[in-house]
N, C-alpha and C. Protein backbone atom coordinates (compact mmCIF):
# COMPACT_ATOMS: atom_id res chain seq x y z
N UNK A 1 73.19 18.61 146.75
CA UNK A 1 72.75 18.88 145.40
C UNK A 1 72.42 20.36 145.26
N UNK A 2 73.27 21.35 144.71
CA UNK A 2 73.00 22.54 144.99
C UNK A 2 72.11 22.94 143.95
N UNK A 3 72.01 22.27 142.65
CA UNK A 3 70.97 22.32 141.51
C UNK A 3 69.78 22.11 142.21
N UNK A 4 69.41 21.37 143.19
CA UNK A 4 67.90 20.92 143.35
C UNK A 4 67.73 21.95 144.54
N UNK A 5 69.00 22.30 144.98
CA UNK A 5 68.58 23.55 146.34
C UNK A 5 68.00 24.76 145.65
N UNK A 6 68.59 25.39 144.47
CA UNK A 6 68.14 26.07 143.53
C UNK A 6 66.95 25.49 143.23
N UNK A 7 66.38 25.10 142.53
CA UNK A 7 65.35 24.66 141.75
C UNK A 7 63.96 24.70 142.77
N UNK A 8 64.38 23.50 143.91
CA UNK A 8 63.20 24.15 145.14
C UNK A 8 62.97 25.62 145.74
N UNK A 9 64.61 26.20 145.65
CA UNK A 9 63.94 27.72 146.19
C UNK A 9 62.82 28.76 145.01
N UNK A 10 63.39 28.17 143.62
CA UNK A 10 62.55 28.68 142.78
C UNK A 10 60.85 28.32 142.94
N UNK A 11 60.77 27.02 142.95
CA UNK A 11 59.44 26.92 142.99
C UNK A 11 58.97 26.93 143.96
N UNK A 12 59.09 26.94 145.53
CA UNK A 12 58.91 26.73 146.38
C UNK A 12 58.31 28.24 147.31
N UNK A 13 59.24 29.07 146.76
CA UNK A 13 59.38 30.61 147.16
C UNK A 13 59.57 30.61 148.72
N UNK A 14 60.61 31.63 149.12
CA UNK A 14 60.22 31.61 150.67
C UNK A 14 59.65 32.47 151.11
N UNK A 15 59.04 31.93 152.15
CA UNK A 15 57.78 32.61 153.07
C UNK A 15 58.64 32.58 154.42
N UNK A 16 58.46 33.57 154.96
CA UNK A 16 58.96 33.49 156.74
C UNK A 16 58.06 33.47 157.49
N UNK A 17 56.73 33.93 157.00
CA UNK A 17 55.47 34.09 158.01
C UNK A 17 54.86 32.48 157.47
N UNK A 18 53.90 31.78 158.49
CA UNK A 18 53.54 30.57 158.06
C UNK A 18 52.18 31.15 157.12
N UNK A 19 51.99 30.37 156.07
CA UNK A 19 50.39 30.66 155.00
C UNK A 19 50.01 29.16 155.05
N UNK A 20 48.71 29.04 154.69
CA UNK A 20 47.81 28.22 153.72
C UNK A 20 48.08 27.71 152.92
N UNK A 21 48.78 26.79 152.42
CA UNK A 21 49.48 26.54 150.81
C UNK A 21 48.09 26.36 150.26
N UNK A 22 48.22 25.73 149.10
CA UNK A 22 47.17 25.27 147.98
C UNK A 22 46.21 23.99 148.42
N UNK A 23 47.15 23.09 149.22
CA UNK A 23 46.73 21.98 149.63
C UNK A 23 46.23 21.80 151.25
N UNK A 24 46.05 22.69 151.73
CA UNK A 24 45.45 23.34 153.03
C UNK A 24 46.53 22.88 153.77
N UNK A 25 47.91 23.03 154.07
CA UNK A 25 48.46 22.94 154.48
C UNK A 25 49.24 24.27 155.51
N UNK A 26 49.44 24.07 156.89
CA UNK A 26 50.32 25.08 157.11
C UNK A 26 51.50 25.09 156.57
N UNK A 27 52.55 26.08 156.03
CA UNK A 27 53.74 26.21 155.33
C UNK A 27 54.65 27.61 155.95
N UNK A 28 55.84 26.81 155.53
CA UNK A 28 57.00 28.07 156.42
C UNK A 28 58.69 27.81 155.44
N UNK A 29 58.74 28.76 155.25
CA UNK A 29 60.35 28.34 154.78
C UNK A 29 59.66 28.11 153.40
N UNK A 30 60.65 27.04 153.08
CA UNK A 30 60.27 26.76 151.23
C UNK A 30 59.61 25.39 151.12
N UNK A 31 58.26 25.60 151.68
CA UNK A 31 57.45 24.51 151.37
C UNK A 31 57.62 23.77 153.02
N UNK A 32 58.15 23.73 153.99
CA UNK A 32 58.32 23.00 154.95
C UNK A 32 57.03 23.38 155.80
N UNK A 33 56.49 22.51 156.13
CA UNK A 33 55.04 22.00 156.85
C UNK A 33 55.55 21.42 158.15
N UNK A 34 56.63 19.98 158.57
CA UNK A 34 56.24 19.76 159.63
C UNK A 34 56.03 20.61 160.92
N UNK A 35 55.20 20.56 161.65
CA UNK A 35 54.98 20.90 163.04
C UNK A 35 54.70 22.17 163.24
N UNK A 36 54.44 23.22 161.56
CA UNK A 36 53.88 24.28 161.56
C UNK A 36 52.83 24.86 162.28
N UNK A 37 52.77 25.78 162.61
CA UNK A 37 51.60 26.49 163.76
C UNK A 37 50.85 28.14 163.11
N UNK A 38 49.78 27.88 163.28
CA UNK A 38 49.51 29.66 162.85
C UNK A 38 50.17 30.55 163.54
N UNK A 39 50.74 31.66 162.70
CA UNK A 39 51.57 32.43 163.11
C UNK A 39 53.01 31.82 163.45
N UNK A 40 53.71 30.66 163.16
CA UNK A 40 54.82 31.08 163.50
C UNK A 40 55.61 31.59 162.28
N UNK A 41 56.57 31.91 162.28
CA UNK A 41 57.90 32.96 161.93
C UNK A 41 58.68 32.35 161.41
N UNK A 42 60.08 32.26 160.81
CA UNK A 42 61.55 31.84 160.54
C UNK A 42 62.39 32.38 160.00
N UNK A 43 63.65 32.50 160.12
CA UNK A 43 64.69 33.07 159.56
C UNK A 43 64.85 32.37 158.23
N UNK A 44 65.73 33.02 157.24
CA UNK A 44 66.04 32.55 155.96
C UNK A 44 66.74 31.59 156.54
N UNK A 45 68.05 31.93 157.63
CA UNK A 45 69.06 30.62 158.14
C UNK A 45 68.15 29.56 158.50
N UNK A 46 67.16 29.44 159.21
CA UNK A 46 66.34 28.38 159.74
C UNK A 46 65.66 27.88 158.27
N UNK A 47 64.80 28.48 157.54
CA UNK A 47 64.48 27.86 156.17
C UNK A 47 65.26 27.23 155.25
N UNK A 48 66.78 27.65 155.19
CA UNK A 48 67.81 26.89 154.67
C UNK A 48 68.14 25.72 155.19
N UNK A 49 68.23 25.62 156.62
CA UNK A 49 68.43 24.55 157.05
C UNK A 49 67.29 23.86 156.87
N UNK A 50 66.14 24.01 156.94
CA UNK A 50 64.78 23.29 156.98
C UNK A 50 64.61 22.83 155.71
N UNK A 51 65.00 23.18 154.72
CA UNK A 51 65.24 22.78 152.97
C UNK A 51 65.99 21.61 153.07
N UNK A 52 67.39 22.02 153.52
CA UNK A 52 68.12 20.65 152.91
C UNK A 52 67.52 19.41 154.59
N UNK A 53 67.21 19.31 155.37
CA UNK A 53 66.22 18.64 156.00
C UNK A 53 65.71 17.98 155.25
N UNK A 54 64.80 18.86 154.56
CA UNK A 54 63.36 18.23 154.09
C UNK A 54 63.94 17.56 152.33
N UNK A 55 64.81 17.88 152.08
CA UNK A 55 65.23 17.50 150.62
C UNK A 55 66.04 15.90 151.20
N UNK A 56 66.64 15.62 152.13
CA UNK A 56 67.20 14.49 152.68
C UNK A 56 66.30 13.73 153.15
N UNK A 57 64.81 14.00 153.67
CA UNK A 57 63.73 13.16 154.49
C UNK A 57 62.90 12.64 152.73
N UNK A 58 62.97 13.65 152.12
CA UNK A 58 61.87 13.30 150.43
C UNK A 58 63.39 12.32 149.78
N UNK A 59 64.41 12.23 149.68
CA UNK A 59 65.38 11.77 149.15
C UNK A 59 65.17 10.44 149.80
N UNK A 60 65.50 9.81 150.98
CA UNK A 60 65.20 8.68 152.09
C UNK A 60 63.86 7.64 151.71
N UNK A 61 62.88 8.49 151.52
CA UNK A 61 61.51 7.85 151.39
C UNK A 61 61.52 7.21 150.16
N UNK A 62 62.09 8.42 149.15
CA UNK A 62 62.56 7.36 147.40
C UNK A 62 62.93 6.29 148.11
N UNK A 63 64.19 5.98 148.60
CA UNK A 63 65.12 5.15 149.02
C UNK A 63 64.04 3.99 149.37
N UNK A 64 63.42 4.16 150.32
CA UNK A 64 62.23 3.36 151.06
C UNK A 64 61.42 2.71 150.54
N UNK A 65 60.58 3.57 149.31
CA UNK A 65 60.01 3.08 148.75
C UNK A 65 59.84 2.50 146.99
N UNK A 66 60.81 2.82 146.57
CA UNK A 66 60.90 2.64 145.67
C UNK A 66 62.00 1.41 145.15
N UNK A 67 61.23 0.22 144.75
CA UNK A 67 61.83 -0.91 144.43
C UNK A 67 62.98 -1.27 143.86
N UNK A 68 63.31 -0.16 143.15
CA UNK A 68 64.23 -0.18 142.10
C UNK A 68 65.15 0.81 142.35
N UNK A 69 66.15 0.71 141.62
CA UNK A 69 67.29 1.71 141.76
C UNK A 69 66.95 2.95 141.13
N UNK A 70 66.18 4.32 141.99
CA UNK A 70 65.90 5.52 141.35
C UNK A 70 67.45 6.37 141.24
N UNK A 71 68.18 5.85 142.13
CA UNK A 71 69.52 6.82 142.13
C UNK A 71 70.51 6.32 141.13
N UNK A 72 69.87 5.34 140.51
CA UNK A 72 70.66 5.24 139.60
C UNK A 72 70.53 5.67 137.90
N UNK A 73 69.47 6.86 138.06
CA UNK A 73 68.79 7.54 137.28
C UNK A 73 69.90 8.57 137.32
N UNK A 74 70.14 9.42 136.27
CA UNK A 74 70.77 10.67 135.80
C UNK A 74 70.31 12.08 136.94
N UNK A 75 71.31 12.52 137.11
CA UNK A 75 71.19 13.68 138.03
C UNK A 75 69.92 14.78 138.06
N UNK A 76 69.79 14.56 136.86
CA UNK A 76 68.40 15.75 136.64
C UNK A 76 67.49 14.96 136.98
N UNK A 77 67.25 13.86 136.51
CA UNK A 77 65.72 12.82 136.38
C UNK A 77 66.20 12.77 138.54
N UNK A 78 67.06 12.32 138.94
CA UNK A 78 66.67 12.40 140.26
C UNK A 78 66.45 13.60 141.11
N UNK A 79 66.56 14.27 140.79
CA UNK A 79 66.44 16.19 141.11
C UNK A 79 64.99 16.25 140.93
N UNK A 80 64.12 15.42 139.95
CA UNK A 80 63.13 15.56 139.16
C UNK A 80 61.90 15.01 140.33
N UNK A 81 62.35 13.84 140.30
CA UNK A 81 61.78 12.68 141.74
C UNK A 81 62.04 14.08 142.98
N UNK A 82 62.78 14.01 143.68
CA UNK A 82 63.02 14.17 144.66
C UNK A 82 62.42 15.86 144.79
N UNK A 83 61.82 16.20 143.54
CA UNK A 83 61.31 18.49 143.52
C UNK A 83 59.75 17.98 143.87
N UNK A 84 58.99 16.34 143.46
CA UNK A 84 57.85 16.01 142.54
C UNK A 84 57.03 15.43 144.07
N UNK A 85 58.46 14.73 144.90
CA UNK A 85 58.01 14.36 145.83
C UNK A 85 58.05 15.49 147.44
N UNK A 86 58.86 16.20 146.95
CA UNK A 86 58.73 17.28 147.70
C UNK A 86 57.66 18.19 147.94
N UNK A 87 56.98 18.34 146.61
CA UNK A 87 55.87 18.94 146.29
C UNK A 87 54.45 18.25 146.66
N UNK A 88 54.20 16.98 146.54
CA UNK A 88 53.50 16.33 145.98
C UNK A 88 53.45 15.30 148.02
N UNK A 89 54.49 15.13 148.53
CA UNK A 89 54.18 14.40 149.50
C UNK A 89 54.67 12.66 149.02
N UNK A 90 55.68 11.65 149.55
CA UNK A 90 55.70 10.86 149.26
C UNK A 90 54.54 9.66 148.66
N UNK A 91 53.31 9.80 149.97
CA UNK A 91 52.15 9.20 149.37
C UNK A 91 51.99 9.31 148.22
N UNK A 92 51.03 10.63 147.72
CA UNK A 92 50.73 11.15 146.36
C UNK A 92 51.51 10.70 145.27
N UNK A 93 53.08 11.03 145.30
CA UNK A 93 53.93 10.73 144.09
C UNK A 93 53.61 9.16 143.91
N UNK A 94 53.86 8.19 144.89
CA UNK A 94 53.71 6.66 144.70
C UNK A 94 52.58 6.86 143.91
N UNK A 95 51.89 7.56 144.01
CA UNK A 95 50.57 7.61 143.20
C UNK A 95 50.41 7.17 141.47
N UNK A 96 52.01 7.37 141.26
CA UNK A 96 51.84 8.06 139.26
C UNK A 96 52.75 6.77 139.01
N UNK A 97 51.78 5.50 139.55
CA UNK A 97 52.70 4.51 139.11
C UNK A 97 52.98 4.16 137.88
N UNK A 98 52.68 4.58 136.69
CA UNK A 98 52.77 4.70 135.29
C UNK A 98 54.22 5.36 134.98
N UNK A 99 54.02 6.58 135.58
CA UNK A 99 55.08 7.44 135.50
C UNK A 99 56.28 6.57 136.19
N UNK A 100 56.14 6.19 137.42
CA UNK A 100 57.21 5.23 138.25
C UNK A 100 57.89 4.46 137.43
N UNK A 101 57.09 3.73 136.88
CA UNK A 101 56.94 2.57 136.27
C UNK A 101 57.60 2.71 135.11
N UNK A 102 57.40 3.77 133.73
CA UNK A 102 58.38 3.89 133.07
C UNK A 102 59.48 4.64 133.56
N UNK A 103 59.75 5.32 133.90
CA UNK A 103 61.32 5.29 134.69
C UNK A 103 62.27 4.64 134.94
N UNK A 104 61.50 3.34 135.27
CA UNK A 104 62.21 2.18 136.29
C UNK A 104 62.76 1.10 134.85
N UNK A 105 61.75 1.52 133.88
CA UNK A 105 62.29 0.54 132.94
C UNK A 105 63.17 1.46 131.46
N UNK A 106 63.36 2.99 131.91
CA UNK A 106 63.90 3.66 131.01
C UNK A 106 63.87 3.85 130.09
N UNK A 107 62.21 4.59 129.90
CA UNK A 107 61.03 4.88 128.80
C UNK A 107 60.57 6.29 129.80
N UNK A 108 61.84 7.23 129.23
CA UNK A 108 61.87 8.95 129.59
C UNK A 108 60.70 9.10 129.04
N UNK A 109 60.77 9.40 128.04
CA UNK A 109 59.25 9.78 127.05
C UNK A 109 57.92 9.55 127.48
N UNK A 110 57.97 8.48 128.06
CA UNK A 110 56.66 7.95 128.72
C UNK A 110 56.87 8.41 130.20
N UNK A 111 57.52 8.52 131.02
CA UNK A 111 57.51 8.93 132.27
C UNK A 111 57.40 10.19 132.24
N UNK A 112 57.74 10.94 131.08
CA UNK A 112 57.49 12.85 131.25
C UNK A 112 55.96 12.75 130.86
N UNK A 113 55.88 11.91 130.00
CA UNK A 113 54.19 12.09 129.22
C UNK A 113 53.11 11.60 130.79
N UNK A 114 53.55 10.97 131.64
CA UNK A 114 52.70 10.47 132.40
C UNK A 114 52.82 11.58 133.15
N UNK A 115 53.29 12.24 133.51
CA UNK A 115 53.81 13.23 134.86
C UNK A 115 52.91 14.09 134.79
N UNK A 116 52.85 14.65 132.67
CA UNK A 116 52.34 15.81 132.46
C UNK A 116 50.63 15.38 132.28
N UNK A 117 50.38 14.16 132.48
CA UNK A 117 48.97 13.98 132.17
C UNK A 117 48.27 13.42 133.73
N UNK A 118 48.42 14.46 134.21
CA UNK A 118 48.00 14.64 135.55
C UNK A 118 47.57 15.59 136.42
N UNK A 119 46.53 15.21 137.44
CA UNK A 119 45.78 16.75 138.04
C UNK A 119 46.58 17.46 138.66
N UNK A 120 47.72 17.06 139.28
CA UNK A 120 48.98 17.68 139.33
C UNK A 120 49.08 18.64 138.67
N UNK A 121 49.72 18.36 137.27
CA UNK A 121 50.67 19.10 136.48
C UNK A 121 49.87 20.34 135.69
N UNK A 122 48.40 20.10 135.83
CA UNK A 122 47.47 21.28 135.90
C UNK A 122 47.41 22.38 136.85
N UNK A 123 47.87 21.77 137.92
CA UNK A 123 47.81 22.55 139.24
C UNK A 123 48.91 23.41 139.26
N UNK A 124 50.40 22.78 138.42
CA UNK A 124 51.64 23.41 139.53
C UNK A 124 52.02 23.98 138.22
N UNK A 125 51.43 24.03 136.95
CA UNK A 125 51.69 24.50 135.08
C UNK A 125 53.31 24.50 135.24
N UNK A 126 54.41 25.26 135.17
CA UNK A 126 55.16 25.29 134.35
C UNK A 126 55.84 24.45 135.68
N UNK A 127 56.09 24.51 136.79
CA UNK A 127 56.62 23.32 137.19
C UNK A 127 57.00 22.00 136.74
N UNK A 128 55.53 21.75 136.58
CA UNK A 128 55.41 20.42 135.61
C UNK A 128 56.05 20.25 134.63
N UNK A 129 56.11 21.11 133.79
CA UNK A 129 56.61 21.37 132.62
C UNK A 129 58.47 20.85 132.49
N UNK A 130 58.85 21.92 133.70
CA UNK A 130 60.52 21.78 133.81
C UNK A 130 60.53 20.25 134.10
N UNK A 131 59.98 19.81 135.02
CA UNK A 131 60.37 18.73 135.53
C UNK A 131 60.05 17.49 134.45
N UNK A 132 59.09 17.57 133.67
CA UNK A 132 59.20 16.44 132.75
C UNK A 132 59.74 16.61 131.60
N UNK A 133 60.46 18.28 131.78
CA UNK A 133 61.47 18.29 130.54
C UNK A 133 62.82 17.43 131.09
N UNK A 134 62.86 17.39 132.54
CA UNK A 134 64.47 17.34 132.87
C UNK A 134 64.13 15.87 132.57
N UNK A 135 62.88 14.81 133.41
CA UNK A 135 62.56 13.42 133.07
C UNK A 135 62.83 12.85 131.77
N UNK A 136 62.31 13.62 130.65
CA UNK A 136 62.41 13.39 129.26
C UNK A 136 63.86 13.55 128.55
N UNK A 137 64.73 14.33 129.06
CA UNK A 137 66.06 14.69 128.74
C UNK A 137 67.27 14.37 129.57
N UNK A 138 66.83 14.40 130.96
CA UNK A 138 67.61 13.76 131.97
C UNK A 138 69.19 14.58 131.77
C-alpha cells in the first residue's frame, strides 16, 4: 500500500536516533518501538524496512481481531484502521468500539464522528482529522 507508506511517513516522521514518544515509549524509525533501547541508531533503509514490518504486524492483528470483514472496507477507510492502529497500538484502537462498530455496519458518518470524539483525536489534532475525513468519505 504505497498510499499508507506515505501517509505513515507523514505522520509518523523519521527519527534515526531512538526518543521518548508522547506515550513514554522508546521510538526509532517511523514510530517503530519493538525492542528499542536508549541510544540506539538506524538507517532510513532499516526504518523502511521496519515500516512496512510494522504496517503488516498492525494489518494481521485487524485480521485477528476484528470480527467482521474490515478489508472489505474501501481502500482509504482501511489505510484509516491500519494509520489509527499503528498509532494507537492494537489494544487501544479495540478500544473505540462505537467507532468499530459503526464501520462494521456502514454508518461512515458515525465512525468518523466517533474517532473524532476522542482523547485521542485531541492528542494527535489534524491526524485525526485526515483520518476521519478518509473514514467519512472512504
Amino acid at each position: 500500500m504505497p498510499k499508507l507508506r506515505c501517509e505513515l511517513r507523514r505522520d509518523e516522521a523519521l527519527r534515526l536516533v531512538a526518543y521518548l514518544c508522547s506515550a513514554g515509549k522508546l521510538t526509532l524509525g517511523y514510530g517503530h518501538t519493538d525492542g528499542v533501547q536508549g541510544g540506539d541508531t538506524c538507517t532510513q533503509e532499516q526504518a523502511e524496512r521496519w515500516l512496512d514490518q510494522d504496517i503488516a504486524i498492525a494489518a494481521a492483528g485487524l485480521d485477528r481481531a476484528l470480527p467482521w470483514d474490515w478489508r472489505g472496507l474501501s481502500d482509504a477507510r482501511q489505510r484509516a484502521l491500519i494509520n489509527m492502529s499503528f498509532n494507537l497500538g492494537l489494544p487501544r484502537l479495540l478500544g473505540f468500539k462505537r467507532m468499530l462498530y459503526a464501520l462494521s455496519i456502514g454508518d461512515y458518518p458515525g465512525a468518523a464522528a466517533e474517532a473524532l470524539n476522542s482523547k485521542w483525536a485531541g492528542q494527535v489534532g489534524d491526524r485525526a482529522a485526515r483520518l476521519a475525513d478518509m473514514i467519512r468519505r472512504g
